[in-house]
Protein backbone atom coordinates (compact mmCIF):
# COMPACT_ATOMS: atom_id res chain seq x y z
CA UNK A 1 78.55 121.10 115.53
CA UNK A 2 77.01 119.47 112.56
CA UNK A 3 79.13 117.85 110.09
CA UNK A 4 78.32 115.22 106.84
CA UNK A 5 79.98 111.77 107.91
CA UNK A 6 81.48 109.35 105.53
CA UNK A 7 82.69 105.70 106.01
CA UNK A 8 86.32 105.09 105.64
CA UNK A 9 86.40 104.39 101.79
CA UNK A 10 83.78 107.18 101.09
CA UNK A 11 86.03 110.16 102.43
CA UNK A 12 87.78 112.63 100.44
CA UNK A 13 91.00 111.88 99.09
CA UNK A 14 94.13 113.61 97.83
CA UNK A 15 95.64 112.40 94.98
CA UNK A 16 99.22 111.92 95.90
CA UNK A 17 102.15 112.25 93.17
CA UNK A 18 103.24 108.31 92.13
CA UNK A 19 106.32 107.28 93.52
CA UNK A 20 107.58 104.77 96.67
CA UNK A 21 105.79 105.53 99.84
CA UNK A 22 106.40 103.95 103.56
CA UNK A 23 102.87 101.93 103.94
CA UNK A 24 101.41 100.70 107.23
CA UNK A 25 99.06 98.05 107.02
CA UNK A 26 95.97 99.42 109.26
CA UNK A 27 93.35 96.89 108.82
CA UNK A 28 93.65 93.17 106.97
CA UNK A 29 90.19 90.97 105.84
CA UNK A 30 89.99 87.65 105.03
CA UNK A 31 87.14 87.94 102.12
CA UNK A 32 85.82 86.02 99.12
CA UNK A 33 86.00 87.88 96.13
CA UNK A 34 83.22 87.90 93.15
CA UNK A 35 84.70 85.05 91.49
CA UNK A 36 84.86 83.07 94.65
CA UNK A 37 87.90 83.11 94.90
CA UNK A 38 90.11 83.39 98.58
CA UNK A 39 91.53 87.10 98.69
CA UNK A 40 93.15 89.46 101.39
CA UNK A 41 91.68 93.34 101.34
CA UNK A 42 94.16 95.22 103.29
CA UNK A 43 93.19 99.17 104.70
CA UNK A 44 96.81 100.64 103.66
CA UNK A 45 97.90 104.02 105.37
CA UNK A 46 100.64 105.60 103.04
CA UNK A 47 103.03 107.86 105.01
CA UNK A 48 105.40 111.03 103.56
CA UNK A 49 107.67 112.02 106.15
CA UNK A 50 105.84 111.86 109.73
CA UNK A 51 102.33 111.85 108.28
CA UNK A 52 99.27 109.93 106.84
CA UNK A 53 98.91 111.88 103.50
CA UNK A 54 96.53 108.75 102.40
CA UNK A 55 94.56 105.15 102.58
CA UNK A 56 94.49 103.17 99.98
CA UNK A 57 92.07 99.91 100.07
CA UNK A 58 94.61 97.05 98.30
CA UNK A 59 93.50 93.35 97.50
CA UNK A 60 95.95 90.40 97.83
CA UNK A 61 95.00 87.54 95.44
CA UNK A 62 96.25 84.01 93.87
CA UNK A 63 95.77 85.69 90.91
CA UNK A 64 98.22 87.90 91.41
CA UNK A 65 101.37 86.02 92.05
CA UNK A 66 103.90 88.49 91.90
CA UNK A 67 101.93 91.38 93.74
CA UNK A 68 101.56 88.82 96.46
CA UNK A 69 105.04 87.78 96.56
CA UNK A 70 106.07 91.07 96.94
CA UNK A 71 103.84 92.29 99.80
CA UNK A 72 105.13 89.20 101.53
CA UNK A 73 108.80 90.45 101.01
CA UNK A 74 108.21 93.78 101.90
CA UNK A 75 106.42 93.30 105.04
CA UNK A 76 108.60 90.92 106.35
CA UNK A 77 106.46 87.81 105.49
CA UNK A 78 108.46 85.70 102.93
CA UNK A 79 109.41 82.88 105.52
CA UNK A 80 105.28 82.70 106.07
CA UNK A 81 104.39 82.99 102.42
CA UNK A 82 106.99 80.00 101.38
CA UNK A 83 104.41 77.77 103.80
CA UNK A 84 101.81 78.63 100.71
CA UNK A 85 99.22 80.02 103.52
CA UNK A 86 98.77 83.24 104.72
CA UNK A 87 95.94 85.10 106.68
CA UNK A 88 94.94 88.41 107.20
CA UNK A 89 96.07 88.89 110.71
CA UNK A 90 99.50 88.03 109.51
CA UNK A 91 99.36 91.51 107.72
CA UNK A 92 98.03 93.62 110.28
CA UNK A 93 100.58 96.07 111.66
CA UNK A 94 103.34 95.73 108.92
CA UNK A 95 105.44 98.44 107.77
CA UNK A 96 106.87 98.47 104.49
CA UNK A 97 107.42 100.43 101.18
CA UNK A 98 105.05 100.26 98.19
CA UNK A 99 104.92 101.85 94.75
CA UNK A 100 102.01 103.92 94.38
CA UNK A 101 100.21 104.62 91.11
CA UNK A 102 97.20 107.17 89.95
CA UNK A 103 93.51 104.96 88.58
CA UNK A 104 91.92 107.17 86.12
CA UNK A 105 88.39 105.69 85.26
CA UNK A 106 87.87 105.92 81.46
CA UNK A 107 84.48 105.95 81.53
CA UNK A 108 84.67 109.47 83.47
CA UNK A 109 82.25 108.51 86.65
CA UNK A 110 84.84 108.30 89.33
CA UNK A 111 87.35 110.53 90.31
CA UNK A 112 91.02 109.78 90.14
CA UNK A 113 92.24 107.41 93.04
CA UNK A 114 95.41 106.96 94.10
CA UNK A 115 96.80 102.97 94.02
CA UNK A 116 99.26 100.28 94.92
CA UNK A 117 100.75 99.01 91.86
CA UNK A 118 103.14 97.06 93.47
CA UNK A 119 105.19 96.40 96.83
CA UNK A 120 108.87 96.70 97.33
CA UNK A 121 110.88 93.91 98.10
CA UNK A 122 112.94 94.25 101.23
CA UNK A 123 116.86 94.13 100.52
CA UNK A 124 118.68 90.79 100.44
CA UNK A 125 120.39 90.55 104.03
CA UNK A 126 124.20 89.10 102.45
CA UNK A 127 123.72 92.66 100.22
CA UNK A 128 122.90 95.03 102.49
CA UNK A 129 126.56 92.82 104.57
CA UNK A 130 128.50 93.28 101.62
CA UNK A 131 127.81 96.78 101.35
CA UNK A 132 129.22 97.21 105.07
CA UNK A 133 132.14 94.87 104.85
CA UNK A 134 135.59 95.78 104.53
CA UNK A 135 137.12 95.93 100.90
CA UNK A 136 138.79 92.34 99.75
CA UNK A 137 142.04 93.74 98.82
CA UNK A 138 142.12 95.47 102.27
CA UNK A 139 145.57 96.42 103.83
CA UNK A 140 143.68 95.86 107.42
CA UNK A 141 146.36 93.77 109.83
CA UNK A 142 144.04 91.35 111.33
């Protein structure tokens, strides 16, 4: 069989409607970015029901404090990003939710790309409690 090949960020892509996804984090890179500054590029698989329906290439940055806050939340890192250091390993393997978005290049040279605009924050533990606990005014006799 003879095929064309394409690396990972070259191959074709659906565009995917914007909404919250389920994200896996498949690969995580400790790189340098053009402005020299320390950044995380993280190889995002974005699930819909029990499928891959896309990657998305996402970039973690100082820069960007509340886009990194939030990927810290969502995939379970918080405790690890109040320390003020993270690494790319620390990503690798996390499951979370993230908001995807649609990049249309103005200029008209690339095609549409799907995005993460942002990452969901996990919900507060004492919440997600109340919501289970008994009403105050409960008649319950214990």
């Amino acid at each position: 069989m003879r095929f064309k090949t394409y690396s990972e960020k070259d191959l074709p892509r659906k565009i995917i409607d914007k909404g919250v996804y389920d994200v896996e984090v498949i690969e995580a890179i400790d790189q340098v970015s053009k402005n020299d500054k320390e950044m995380i590029r993280l190889n995002v698989a974005v699930w819909s029901g029990d499928r891959v329906v896309n990657r998305i290439y996402d970039y973690l940055l100082d820069e960007m404090p509340a886009k990194l806050r939030h990927a810290c939340d969502a995939f379970g890192l918080l405790a690890k990003y109040e320390t003020g250091s993270l690494r790319a390993f620390d990503f690798e393997g996390r499951v979370g939710k993230a908001k995807i978005g649609i990049e249309v290049d103005k200029n008209g040279i690339y095609p549409d790309k799907n995005k993460i605009d942002d990452y969901v924050c996990r919900e507060a533990k004492h919440l997600a409690d109340q919501n289970n606990a008994p009403p105050a005014d409960s008649d319950l006799p214990f």
